[in-house]
C-alpha atoms as a PDB file:
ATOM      1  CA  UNK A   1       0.000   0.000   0.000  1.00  0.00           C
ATOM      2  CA  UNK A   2       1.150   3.567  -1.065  1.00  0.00           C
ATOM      3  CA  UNK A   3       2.686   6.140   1.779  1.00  0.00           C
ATOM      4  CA  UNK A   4      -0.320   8.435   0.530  1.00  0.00           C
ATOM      5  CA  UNK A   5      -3.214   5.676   0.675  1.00  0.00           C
ATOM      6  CA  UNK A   6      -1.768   4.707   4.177  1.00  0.00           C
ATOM      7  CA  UNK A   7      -1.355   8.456   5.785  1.00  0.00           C
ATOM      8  CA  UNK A   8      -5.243   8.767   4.660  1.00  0.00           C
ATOM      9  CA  UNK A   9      -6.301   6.164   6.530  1.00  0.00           C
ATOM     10  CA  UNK A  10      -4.774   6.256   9.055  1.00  0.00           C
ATOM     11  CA  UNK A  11      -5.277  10.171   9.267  1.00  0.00           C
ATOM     12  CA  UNK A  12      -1.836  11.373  10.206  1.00  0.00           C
ATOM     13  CA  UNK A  13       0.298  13.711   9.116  1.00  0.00           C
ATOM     14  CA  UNK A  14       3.211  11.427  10.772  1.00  0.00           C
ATOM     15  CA  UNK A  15       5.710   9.987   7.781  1.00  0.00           C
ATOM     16  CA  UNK A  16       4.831   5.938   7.290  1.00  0.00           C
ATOM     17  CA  UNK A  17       6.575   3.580   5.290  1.00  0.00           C
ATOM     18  CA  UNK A  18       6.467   1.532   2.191  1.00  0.00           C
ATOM     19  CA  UNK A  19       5.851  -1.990   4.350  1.00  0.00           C
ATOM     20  CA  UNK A  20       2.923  -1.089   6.671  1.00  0.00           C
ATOM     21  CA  UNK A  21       1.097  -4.199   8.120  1.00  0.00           C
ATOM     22  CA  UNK A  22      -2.860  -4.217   8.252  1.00  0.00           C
ATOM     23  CA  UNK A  23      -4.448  -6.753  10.365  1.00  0.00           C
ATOM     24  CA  UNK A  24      -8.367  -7.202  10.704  1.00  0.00           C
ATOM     25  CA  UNK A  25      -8.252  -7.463  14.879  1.00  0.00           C
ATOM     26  CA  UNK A  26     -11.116  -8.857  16.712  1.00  0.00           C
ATOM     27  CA  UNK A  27     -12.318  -6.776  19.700  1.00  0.00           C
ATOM     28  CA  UNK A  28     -12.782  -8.560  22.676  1.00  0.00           C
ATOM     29  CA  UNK A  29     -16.340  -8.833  24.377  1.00  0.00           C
ATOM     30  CA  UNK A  30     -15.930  -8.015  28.286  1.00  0.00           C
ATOM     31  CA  UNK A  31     -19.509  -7.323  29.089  1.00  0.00           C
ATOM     32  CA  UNK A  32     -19.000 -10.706  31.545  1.00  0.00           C
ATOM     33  CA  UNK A  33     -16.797  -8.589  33.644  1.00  0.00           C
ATOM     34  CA  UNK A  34     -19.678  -5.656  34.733  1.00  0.00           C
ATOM     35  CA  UNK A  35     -22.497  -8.339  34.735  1.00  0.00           C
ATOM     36  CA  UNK A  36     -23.654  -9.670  38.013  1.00  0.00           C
ATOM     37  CA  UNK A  37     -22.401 -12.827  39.658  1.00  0.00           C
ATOM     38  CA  UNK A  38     -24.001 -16.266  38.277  1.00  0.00           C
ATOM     39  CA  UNK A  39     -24.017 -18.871  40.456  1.00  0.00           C
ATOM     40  CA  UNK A  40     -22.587 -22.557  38.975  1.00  0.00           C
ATOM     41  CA  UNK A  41     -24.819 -25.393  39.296  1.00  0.00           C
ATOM     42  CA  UNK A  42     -21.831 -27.796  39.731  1.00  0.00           C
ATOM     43  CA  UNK A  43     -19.972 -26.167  42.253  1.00  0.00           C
ATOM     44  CA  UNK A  44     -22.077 -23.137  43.855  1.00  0.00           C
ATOM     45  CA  UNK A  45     -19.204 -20.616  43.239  1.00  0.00           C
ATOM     46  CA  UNK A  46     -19.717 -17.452  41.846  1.00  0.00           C
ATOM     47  CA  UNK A  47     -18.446 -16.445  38.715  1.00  0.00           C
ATOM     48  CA  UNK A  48     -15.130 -14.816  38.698  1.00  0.00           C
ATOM     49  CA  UNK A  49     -15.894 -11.028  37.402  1.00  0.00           C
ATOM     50  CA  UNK A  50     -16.074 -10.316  40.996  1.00  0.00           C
ATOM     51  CA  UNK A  51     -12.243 -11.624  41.554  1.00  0.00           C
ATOM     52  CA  UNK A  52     -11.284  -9.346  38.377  1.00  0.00           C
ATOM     53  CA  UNK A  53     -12.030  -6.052  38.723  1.00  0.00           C
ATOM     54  CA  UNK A  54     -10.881  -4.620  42.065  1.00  0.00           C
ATOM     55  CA  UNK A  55      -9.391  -1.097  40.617  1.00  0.00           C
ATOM     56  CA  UNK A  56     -11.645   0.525  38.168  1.00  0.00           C
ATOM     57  CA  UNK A  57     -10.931   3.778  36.825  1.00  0.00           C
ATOM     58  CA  UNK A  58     -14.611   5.392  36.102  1.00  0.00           C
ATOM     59  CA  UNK A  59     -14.100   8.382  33.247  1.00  0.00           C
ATOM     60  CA  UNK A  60     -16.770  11.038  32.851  1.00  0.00           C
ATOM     61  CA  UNK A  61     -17.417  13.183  29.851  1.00  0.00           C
ATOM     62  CA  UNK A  62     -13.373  13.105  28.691  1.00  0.00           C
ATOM     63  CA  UNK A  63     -13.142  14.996  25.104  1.00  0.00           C
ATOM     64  CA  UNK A  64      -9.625  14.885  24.400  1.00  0.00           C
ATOM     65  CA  UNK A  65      -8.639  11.669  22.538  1.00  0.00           C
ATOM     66  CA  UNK A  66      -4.948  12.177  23.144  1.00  0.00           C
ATOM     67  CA  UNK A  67      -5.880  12.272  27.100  1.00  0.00           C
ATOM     68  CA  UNK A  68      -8.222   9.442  26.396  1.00  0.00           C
ATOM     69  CA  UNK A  69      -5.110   7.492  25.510  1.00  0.00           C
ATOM     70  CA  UNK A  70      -2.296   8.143  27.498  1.00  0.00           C
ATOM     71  CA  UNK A  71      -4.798   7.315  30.539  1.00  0.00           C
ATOM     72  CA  UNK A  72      -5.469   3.948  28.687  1.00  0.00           C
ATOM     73  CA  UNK A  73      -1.646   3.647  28.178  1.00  0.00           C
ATOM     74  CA  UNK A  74      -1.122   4.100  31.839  1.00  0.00           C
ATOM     75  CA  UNK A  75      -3.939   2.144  33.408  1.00  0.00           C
ATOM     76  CA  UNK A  76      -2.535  -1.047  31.564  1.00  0.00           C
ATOM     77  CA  UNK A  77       0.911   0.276  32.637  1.00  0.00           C
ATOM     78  CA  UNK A  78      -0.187   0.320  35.972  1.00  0.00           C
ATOM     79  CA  UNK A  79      -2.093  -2.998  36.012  1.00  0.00           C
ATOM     80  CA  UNK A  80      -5.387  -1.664  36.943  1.00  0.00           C
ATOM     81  CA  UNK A  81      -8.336  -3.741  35.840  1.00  0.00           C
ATOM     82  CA  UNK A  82     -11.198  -1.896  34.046  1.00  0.00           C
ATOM     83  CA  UNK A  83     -12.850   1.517  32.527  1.00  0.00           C
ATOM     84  CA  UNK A  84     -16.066   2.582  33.157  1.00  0.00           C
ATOM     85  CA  UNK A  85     -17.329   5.499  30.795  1.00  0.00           C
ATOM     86  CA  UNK A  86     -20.180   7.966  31.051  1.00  0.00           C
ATOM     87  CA  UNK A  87     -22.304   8.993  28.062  1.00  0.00           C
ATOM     88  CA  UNK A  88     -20.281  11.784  26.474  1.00  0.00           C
ATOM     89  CA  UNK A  89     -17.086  10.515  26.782  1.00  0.00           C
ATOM     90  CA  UNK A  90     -15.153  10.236  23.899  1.00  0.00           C
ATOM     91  CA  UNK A  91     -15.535   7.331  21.773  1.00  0.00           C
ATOM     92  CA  UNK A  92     -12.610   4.207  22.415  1.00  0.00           C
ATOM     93  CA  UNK A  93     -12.225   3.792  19.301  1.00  0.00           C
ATOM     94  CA  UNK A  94     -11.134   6.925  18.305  1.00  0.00           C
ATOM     95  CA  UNK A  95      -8.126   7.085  16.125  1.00  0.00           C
ATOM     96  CA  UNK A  96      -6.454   8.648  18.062  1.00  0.00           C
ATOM     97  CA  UNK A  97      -7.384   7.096  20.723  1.00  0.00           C
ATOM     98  CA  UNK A  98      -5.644   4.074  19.500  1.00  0.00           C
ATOM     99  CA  UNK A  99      -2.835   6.061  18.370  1.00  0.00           C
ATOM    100  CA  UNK A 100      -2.447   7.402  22.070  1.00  0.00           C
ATOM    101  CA  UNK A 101      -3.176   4.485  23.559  1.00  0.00           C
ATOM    102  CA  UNK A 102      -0.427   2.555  21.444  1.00  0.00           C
ATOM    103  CA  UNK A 103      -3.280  -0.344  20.626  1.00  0.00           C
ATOM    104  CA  UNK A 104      -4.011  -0.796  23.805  1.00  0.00           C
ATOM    105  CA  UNK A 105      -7.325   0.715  23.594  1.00  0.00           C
ATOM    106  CA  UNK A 106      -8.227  -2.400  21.960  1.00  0.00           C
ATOM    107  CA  UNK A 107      -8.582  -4.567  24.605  1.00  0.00           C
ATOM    108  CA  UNK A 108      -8.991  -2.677  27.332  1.00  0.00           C
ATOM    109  CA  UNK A 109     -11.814  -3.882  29.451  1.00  0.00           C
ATOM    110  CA  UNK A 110     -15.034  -0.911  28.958  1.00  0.00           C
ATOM    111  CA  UNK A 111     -18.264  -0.577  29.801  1.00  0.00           C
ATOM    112  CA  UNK A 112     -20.386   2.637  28.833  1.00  0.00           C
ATOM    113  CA  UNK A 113     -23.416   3.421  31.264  1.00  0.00           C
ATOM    114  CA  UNK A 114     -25.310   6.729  32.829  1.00  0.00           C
ATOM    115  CA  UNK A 115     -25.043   7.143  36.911  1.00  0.00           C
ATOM    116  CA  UNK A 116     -28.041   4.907  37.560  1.00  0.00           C
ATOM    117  CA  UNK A 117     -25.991   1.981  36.077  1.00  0.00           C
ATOM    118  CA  UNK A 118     -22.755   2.997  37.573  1.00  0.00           C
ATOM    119  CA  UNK A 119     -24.550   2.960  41.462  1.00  0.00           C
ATOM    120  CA  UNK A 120     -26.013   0.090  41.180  1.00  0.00           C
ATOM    121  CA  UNK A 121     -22.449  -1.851  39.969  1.00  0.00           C
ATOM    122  CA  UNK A 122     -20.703   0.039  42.298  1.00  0.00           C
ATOM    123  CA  UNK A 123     -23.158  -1.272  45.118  1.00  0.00           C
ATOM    124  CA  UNK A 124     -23.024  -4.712  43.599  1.00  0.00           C
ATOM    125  CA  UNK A 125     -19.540  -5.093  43.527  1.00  0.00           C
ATOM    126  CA  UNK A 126     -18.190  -3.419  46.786  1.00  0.00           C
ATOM    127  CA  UNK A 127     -17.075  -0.751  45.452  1.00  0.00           C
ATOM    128  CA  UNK A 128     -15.792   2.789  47.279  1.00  0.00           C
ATOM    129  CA  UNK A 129     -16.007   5.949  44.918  1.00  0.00           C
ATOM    130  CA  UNK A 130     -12.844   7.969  45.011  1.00  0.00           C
ATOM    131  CA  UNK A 131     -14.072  11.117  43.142  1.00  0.00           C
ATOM    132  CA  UNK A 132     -10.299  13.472  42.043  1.00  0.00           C
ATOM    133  CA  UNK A 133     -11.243  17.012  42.438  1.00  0.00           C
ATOM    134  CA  UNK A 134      -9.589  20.278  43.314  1.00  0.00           C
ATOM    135  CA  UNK A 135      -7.744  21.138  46.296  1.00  0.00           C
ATOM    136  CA  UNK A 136     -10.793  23.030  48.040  1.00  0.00           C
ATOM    137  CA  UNK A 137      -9.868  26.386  49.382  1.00  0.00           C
ATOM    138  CA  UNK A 138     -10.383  25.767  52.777  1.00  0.00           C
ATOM    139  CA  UNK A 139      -7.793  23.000  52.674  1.00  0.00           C
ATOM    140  CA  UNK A 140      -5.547  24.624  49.950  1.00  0.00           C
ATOM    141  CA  UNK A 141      -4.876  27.764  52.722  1.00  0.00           C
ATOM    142  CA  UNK A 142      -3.899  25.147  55.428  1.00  0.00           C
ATOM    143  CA  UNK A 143      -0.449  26.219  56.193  1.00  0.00           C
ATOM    144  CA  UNK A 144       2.214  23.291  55.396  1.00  0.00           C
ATOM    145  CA  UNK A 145       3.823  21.469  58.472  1.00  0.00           C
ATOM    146  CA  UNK A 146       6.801  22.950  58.889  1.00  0.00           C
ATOM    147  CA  UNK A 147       5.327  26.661  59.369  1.00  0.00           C
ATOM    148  CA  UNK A 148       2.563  24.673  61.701  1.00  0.00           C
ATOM    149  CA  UNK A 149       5.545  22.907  63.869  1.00  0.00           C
ATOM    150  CA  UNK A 150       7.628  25.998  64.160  1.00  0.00           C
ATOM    151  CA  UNK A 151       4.556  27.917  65.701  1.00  0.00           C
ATOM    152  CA  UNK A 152       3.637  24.970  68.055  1.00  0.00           C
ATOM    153  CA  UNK A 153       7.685  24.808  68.981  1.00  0.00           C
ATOM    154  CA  UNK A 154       7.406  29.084  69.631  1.00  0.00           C
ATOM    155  CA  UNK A 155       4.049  28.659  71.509  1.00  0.00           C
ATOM    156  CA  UNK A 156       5.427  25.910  73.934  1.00  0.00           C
ATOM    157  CA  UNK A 157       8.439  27.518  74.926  1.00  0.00           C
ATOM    158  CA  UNK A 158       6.275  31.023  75.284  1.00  0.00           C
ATOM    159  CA  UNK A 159       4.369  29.041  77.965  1.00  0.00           C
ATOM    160  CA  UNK A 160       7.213  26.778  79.854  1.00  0.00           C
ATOM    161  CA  UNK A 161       7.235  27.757  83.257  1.00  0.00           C
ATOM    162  CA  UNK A 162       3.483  28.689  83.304  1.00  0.00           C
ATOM    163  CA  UNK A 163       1.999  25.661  84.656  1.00  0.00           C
ATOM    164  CA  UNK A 164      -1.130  24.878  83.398  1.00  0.00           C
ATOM    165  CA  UNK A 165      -1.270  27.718  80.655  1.00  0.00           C
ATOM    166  CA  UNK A 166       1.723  25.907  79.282  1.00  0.00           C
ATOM    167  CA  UNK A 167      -0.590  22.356  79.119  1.00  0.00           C
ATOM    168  CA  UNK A 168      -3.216  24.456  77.105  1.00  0.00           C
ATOM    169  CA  UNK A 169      -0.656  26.424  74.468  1.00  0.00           C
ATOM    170  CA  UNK A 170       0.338  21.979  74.002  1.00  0.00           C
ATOM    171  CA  UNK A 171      -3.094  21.170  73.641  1.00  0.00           C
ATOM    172  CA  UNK A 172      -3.828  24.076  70.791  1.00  0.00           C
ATOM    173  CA  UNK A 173      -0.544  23.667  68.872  1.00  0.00           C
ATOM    174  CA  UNK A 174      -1.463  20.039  68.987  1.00  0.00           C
ATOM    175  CA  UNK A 175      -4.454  20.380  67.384  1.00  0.00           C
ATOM    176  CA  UNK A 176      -3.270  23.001  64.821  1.00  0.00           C
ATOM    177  CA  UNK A 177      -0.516  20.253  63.734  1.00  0.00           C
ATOM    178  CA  UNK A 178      -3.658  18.448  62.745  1.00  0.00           C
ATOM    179  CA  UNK A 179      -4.779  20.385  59.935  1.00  0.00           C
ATOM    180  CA  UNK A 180      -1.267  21.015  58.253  1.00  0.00           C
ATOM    181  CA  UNK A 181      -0.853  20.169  54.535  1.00  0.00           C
ATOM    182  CA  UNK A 182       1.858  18.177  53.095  1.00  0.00           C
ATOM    183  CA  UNK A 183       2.508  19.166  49.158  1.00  0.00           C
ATOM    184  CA  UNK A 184       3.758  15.761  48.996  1.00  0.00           C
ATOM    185  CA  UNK A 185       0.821  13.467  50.007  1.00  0.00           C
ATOM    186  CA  UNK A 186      -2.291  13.114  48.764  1.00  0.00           C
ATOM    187  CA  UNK A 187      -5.219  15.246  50.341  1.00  0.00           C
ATOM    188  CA  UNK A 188      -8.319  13.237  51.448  1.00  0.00           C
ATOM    189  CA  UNK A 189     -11.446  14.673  52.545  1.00  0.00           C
ATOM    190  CA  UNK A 190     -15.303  13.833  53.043  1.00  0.00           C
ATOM    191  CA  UNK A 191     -14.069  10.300  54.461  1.00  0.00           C
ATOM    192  CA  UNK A 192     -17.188   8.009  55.507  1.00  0.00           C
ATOM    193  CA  UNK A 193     -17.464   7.512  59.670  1.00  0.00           C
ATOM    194  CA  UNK A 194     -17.599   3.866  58.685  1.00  0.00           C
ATOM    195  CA  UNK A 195     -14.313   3.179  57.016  1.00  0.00           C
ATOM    196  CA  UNK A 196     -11.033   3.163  59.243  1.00  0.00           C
ATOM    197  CA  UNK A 197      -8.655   5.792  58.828  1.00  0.00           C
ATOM    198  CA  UNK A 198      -5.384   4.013  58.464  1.00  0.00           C
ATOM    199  CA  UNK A 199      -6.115   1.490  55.579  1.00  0.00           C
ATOM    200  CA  UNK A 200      -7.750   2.000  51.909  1.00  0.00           C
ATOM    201  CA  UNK A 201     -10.470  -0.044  50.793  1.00  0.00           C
ATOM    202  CA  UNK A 202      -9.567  -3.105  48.946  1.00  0.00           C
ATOM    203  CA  UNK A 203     -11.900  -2.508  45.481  1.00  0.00           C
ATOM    204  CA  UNK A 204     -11.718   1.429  44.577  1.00  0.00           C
ATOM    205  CA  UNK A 205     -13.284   3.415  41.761  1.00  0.00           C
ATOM    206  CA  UNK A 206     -11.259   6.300  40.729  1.00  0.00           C
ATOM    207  CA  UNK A 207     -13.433   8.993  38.816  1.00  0.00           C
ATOM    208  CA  UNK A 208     -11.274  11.210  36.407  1.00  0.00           C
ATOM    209  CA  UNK A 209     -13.705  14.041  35.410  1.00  0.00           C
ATOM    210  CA  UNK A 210     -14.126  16.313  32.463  1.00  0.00           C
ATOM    211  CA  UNK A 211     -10.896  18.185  31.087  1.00  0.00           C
ATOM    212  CA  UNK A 212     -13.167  21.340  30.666  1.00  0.00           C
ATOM    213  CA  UNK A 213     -15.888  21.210  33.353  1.00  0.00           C
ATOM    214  CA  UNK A 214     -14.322  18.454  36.103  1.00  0.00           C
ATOM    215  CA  UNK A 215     -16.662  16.539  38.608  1.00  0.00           C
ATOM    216  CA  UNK A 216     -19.547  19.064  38.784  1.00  0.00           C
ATOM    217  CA  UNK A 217     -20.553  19.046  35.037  1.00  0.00           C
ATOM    218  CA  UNK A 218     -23.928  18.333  34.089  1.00  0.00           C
ATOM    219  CA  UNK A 219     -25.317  14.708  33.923  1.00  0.00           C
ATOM    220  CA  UNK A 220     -28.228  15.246  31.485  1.00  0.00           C
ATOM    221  CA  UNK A 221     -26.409  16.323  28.523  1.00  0.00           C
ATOM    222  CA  UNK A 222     -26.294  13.687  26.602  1.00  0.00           C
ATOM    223  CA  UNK A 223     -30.049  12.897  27.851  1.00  0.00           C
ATOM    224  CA  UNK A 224     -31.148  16.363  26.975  1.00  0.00           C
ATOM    225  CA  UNK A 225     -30.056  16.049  22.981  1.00  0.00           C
ATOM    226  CA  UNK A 226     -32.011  12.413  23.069  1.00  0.00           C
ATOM    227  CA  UNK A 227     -34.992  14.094  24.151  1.00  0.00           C
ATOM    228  CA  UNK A 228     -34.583  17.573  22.205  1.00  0.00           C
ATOM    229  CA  UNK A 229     -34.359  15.034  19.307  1.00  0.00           C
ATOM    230  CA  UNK A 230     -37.148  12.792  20.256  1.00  0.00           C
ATOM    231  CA  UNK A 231     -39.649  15.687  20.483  1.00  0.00           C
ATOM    232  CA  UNK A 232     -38.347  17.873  17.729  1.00  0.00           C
ATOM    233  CA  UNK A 233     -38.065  14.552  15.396  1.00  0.00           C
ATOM    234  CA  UNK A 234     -40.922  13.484  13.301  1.00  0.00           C
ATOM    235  CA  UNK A 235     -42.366  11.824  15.606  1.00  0.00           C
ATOM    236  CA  UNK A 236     -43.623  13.157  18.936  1.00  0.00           C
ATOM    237  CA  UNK A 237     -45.428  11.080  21.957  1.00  0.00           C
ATOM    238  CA  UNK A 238     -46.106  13.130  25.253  1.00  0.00           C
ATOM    239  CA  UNK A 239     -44.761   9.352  26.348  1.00  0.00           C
ATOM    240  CA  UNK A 240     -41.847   9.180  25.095  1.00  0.00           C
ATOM    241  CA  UNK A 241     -41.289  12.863  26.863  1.00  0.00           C
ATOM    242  CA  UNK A 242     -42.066  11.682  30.048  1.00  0.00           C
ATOM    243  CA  UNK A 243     -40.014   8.300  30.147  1.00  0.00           C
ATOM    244  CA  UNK A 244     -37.371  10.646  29.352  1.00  0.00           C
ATOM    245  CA  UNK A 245     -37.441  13.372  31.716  1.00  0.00           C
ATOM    246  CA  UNK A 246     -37.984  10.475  34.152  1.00  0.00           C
ATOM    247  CA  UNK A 247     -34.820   9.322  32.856  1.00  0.00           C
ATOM    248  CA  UNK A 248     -33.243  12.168  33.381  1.00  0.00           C
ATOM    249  CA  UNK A 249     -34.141  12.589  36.745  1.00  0.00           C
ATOM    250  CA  UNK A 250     -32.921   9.710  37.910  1.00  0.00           C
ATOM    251  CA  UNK A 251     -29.699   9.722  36.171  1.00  0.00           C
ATOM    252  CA  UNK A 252     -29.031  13.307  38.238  1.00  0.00           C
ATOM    253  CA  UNK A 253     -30.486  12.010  41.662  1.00  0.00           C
ATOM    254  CA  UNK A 254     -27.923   8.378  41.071  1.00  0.00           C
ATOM    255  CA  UNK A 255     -25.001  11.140  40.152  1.00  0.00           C
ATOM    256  CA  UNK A 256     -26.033  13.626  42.987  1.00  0.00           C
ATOM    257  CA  UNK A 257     -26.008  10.508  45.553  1.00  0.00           C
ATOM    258  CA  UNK A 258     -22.744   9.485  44.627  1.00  0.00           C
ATOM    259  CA  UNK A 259     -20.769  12.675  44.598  1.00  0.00           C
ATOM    260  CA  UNK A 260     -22.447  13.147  48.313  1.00  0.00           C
ATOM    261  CA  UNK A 261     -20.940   9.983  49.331  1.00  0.00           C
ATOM    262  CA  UNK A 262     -18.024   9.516  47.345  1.00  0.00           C
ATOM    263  CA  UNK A 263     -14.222   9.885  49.319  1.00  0.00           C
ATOM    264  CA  UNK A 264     -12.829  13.316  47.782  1.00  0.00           C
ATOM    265  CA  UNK A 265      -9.086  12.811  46.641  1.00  0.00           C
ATOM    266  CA  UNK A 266      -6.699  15.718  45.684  1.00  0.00           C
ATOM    267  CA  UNK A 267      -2.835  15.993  44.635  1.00  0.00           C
ATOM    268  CA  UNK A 268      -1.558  19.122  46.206  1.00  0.00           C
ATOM    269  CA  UNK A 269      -0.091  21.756  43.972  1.00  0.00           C
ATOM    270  CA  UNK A 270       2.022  24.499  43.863  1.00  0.00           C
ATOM    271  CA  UNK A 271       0.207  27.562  43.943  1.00  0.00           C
ATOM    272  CA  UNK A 272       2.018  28.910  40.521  1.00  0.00           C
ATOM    273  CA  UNK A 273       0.212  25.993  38.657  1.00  0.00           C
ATOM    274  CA  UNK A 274      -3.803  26.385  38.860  1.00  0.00           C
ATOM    275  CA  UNK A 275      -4.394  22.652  37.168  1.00  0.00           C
ATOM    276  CA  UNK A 276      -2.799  19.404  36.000  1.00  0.00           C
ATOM    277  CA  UNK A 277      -3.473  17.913  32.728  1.00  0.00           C
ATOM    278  CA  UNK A 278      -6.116  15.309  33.377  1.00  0.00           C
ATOM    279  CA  UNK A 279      -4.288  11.966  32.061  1.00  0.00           C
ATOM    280  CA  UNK A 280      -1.004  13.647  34.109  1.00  0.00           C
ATOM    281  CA  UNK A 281      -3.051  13.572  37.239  1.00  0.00           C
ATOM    282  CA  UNK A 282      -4.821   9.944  36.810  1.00  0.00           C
ATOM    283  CA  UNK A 283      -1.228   8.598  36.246  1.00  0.00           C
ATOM    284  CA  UNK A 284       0.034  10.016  39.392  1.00  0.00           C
ATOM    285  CA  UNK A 285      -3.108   9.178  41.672  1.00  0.00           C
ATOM    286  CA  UNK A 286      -3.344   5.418  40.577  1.00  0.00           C
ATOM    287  CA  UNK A 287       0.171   4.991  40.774  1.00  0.00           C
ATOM    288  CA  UNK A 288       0.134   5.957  44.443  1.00  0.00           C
ATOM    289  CA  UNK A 289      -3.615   4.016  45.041  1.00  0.00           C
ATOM    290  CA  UNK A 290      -1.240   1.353  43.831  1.00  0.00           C
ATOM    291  CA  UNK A 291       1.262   1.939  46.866  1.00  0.00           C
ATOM    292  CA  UNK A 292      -1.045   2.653  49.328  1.00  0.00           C
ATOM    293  CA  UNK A 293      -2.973  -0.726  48.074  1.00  0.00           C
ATOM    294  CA  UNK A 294       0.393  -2.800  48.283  1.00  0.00           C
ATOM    295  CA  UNK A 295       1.165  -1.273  51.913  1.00  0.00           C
ATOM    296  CA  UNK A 296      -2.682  -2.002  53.112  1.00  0.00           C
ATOM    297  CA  UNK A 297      -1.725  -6.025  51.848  1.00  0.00           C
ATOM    298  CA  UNK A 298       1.232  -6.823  52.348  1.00  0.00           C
ATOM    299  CA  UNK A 299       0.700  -6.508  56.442  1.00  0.00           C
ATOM    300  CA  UNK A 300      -2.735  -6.406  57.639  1.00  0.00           C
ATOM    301  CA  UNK A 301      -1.242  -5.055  60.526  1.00  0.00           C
ATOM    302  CA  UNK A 302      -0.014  -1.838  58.286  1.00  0.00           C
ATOM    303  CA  UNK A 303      -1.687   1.336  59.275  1.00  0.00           C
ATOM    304  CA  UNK A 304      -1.413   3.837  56.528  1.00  0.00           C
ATOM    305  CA  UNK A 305      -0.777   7.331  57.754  1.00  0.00           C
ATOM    306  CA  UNK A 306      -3.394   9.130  55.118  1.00  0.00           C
ATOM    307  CA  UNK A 307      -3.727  12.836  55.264  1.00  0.00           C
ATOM    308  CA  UNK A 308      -7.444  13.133  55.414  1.00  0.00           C
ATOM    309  CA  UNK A 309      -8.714  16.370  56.333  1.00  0.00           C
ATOM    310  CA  UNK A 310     -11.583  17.392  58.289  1.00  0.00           C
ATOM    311  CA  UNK A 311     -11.939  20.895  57.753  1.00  0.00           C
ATOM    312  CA  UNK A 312     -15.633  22.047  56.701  1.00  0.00           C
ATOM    313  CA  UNK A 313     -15.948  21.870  53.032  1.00  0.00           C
ATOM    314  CA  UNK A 314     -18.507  23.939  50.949  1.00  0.00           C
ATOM    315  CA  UNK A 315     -18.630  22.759  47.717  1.00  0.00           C
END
């Protein structure tokens, strides 16, 4: 095949050559993986989708291809199990998806579903939504721990000698060391009264949002152009209306109860940057989930020192 003919196709400027391979490749089917468990008759054991997926990385709305495929790139890289895409997301298929991706794109375990889906997997499956999102102000002004320890360090020795002053100056630079921030830790916050502190859940969703619009963006969007097109189309049933606004509804409410709920994880930045490119930022956050999954393990005596914050939050 000619350097032109090939260059069209394949829709790249990039210089090819003279031998260029094609292969028809079959695309695996992985829809066993997101199904519920099926019991055998022979043996009673569940199926082993459950034993699979333990690390899913859940992507809403991405545009960017390129993004799209560097994350694939790395979540192979990085042996986690499993994507789960919202409507709007850019297609997997893209080409340059698969050019980003190196290939891998093509046999990368996906499911695409709305929030209603999603919750009910999630549930299913023992899942724990990690939602990445800003550094919220309130947490981002936290002074770091080394301007926190040198004002408990000035406030104790202001009150040696004063007897039981001294024991409350302690007490207040004790809980001021508290709510330091380390730039070099991941930031937790909104963590559930019913998980412990010192050790990560053992199956986590990460949710990578939107390049342009992050976490908050709306859920209908793709549900509003079905039904614009439904009622604007040739065809119009006041039924069809109402299934979908129904729809809609409950695809907000499932995405509204699981940003409520979901653990809120953050990589601290330096104040000079305001954001991190998004596949840049799900590289870095599952390769440390990945640590702070081996260290949780390995010992189930480990107790991971996690720097979740308590500080009020309003979103």
């Amino acid at each position: 095949m000619s350097r032109k003919m090939t260059s069209r196709i394949l829709g790249t400027d990039s210089l090819t050559s003279d031998h260029e391979v094609w292969a028809e490749v079959a695309i695996p089917n992985h829809d066993a993986l997101f199904s519920p468990p099926v019991s055998s008759d022979s043996d009673h054991h569940l199926s082993n989708n459950q034993k699979k997926i333990h690390r899913l990385l859940v992507l809403d709305q991405l545009s960017d291809p390129g993004n799209m495929g560097l994350i694939i790139r790395s979540a192979k890289a990085l042996s986690w199990d499993a994507a789960w895409h919202t409507p709007g997301t850019v297609d997997l298929y893209n080409d340059k998806v698969v050019r980003a991706s190196r290939a891998l794109c093509l046999d990368w375990p996906t499911h695409i579903g709305g929030w209603t889906e999603l919750q009910r997997f999630l549930d299913r499956e023992g899942f724990v939504l990690l939602v990445a999102d800003m550094v919220p102000e309130a947490i981002s002004s936290l002074p770091p721990p080394t301007a926190v320890t040198a004002a408990v360090t000035e406030a104790a020795g202001a009150g040696a000698g004063a007897g039981a002053g001294a024991g409350a100056g302690a007490e207040a630079g004790s809980e001021r060391s508290g709510k330091a921030l380390d730039l070099y830790n991941l930031v937790w916050w909104n963590w559930p009264s019913s998980l412990p502190r010192t050790r990560l859940p053992a199956k986590l969703a990460l949710l990578m949002g939107s390049e342009h619009h992050g976490v908050n963006a709306a859920t209908t969007k793709q549900a509003s152009k079905k039904a614009h097109s439904k009622r604007h189309g040739s065809v119009t049933d006041d039924a069809d209306g109402s299934s979908i606004e129904q729809e809609q509804r409950e695809e907000h409410d499932a995405k509204a109860r699981l940003m409520r709920d979901a653990i809120r994880v953050s990589i601290p930045m330096n104040s000079a940057v305001e954001s991190m490119n998004v596949a840049g930022a799900a590289t870095a956050m599952m390769w440390e989930l990945n640590r702070l999954l081996s260290e949780s393990n390995s010992d189930r005596t480990t107790t991971l020192n996690l720097q979740i914050i308590d500080a009020p939050i309003s979103e």
